[in-house]
Protein backbone atom coordinates (compact mmCIF):
# COMPACT_ATOMS: atom_id res chain seq x y z
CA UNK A 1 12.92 -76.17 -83.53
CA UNK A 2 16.19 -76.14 -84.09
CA UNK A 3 19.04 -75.02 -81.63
CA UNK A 4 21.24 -72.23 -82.90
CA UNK A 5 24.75 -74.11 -83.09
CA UNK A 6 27.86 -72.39 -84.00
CA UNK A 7 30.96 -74.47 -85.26
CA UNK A 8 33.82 -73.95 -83.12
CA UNK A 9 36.56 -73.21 -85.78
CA UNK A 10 39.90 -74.10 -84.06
CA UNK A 11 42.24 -74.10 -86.77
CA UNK A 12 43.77 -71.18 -88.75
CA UNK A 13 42.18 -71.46 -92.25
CA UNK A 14 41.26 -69.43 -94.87
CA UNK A 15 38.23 -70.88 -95.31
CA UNK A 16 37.12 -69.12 -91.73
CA UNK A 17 37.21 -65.86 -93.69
CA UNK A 18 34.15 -67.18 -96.49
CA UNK A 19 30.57 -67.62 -95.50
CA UNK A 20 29.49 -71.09 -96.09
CA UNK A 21 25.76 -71.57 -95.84
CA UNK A 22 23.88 -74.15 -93.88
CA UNK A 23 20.26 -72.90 -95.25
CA UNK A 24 18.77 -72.29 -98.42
CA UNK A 25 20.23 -69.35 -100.02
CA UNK A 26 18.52 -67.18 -102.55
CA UNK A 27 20.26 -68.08 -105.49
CA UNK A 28 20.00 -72.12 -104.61
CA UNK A 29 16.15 -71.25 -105.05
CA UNK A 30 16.22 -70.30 -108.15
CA UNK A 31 19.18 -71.89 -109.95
CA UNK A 32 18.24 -75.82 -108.48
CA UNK A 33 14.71 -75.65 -110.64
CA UNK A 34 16.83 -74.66 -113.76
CA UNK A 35 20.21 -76.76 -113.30
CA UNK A 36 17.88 -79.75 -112.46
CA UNK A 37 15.82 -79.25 -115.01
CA UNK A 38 19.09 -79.18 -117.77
CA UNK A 39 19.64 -82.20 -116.52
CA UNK A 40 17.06 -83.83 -116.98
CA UNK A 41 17.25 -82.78 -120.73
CA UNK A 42 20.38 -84.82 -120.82
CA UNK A 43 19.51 -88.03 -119.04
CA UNK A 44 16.91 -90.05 -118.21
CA UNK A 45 16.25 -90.20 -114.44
CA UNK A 46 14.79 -92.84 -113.01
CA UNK A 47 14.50 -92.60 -108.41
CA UNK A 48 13.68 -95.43 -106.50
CA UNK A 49 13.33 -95.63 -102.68
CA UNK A 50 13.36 -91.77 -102.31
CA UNK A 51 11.14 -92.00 -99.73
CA UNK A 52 13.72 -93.29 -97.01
CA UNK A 53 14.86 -89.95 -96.45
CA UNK A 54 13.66 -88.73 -93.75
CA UNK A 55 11.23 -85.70 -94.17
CA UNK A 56 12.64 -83.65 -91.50
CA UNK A 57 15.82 -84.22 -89.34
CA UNK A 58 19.56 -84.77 -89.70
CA UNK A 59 20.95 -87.00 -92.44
CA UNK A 60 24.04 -88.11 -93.80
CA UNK A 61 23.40 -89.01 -97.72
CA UNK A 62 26.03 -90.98 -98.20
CA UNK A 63 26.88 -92.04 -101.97
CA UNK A 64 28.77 -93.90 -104.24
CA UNK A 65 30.88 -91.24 -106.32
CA UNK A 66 31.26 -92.01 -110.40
CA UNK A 67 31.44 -88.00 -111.68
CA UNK A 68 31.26 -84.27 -110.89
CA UNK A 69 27.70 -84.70 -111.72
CA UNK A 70 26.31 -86.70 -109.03
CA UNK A 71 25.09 -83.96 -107.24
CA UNK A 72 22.44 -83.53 -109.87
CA UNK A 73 20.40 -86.66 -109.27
CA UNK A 74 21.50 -86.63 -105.80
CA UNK A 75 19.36 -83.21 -105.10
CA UNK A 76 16.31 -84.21 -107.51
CA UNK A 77 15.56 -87.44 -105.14
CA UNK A 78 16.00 -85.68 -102.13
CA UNK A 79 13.37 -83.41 -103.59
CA UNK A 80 12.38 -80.57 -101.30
CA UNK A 81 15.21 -80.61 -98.62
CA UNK A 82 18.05 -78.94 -99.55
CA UNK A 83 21.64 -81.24 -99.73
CA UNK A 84 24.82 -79.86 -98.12
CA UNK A 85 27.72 -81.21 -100.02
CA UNK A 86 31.84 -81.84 -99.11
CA UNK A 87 33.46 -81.34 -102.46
CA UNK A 88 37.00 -81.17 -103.00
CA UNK A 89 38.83 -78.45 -102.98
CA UNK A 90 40.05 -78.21 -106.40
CA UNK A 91 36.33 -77.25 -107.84
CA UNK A 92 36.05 -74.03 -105.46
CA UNK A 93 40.03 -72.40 -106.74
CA UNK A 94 38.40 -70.43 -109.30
CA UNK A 95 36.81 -67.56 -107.58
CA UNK A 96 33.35 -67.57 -110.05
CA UNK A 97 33.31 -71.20 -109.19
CA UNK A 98 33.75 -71.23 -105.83
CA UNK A 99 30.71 -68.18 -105.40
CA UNK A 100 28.66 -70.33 -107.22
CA UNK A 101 29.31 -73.41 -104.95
CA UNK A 102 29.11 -71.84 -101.67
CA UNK A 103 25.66 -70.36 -102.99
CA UNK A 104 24.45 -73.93 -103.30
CA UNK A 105 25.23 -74.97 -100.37
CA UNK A 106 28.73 -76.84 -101.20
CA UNK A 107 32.01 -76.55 -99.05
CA UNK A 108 35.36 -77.50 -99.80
CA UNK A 109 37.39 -80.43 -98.00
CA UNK A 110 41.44 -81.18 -98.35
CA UNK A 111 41.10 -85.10 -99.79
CA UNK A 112 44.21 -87.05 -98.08
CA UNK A 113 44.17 -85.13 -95.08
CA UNK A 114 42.56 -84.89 -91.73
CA UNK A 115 40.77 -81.53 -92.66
CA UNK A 116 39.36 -80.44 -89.28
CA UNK A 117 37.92 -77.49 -90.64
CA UNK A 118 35.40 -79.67 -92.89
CA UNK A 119 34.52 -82.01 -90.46
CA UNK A 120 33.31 -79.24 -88.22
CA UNK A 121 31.47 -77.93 -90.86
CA UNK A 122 29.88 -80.92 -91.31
CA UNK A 123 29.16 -81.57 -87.82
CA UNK A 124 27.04 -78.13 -88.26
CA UNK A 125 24.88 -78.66 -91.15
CA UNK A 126 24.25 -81.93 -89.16
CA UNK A 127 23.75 -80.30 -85.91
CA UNK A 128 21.13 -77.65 -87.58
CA UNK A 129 19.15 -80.76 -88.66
CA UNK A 130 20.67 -80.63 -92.40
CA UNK A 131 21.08 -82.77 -94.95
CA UNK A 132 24.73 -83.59 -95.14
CA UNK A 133 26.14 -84.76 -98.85
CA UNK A 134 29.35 -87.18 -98.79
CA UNK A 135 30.75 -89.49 -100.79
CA UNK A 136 32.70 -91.86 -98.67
CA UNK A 137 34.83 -93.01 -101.37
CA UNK A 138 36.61 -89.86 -101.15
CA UNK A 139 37.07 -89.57 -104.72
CA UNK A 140 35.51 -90.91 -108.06
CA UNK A 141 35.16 -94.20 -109.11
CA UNK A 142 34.52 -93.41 -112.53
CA UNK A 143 32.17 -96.96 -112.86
CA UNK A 144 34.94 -98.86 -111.76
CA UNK A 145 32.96 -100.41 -108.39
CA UNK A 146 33.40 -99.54 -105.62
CA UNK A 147 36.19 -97.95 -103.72
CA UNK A 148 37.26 -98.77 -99.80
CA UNK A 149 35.21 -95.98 -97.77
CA UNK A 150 36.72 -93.38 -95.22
CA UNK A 151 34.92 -93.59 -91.45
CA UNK A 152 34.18 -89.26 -91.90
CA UNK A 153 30.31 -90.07 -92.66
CA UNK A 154 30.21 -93.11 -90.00
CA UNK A 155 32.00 -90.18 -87.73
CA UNK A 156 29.50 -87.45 -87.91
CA UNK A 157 26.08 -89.62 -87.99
CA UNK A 158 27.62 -90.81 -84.70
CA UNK A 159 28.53 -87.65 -83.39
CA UNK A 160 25.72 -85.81 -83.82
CA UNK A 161 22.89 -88.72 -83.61
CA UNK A 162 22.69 -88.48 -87.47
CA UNK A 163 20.87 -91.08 -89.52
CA UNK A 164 23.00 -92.27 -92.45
CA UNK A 165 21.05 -93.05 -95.66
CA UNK A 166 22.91 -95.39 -98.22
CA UNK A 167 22.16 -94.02 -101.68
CA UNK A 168 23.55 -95.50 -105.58
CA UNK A 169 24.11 -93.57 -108.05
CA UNK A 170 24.14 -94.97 -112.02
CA UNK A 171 24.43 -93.11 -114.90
CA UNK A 172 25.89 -89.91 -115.06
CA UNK A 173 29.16 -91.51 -116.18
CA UNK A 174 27.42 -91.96 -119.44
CA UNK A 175 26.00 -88.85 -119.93
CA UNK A 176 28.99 -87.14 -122.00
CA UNK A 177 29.53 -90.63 -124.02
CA UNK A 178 25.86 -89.88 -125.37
CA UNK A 179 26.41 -86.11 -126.23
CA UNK A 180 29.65 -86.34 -128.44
């Protein structure tokens, strides 16, 4: 059972005025078979270890960050629970776009600044027993190791009791070399 938490928005942001979802949606149902399953036409995936996230519960997934695509993989070894993701805020300015992302359960977060609104939203796909999607980095490394990390995903496992599960991504940086 999970307690009915609602995130206390304190700041004025337009953001308040969208609906960002912390359950499965309709469309995430049946666009993640189909998106996945693209992918899978494109690259080989390989998951190892998936079975350290925690069937049930609050998690933080937090991952090394090489493309856009991460995501993809990211969701197929998670399997059946549903990944809440921080993205920036560049990928949701186009309105089609930012539908689509909201749909699937992503939300947008200001990189460089202390964005209060996304950390709260955070804190309440974490408090309604979620999994939570970061990427510490804050931005891509593009296969260039590994960058310092911020404390945000350290902040909200502690805050809300959160387990944090380490995850490495490889690959999708080579995706689009293969293609053209």
């Amino acid at each position: 059972m999970v307690a009915e938490f609602e995130t206390p928005i304190s700041v004025d942001d337009a953001r308040t005025r969208k609906t960002y979802y912390t359950e499965m949606t309709t469309v995430r149902r049946l666009a993640t078979p189909v998106v996945l399953g693209a992918f899978r036409l494109l690259a080989e995936v390989r998951i190892f270890g998936a079975e350290k996230l925690p069937a049930e519960g609050a998690v933080v997934l937090a991952a090394n960050h090489l493309t856009n695509f991460d995501v993809l993989p990211l969701q197929m070894a998670a399997a059946a629970r549903p990944i809440f993701f921080m993205g920036k805020e560049e990928l949701f300015r186009n309105p089609l776009a930012d539908w689509a992302l909201r749909q699937l359960g992503g939300f947008p977060v200001y990189r460089g600044a202390n964005d209060e609104w996304a950390m709260l939203h955070a804190e309440k796909v974490l408090r309604q027993g979620q999994v939570l999607g970061i990427f510490p980095e804050g931005s891509r490394s593009k296969g260039k190791g590994l960058k310092t990390a911020k404390t945000g995903a350290a902040r909200l496992a502690l805050l809300t009791g959160s387990s944090i599960v380490p995850v490495a991504v490889h690959g999708p940086q080579y995706i689009f070399r293969r293609v053209s």
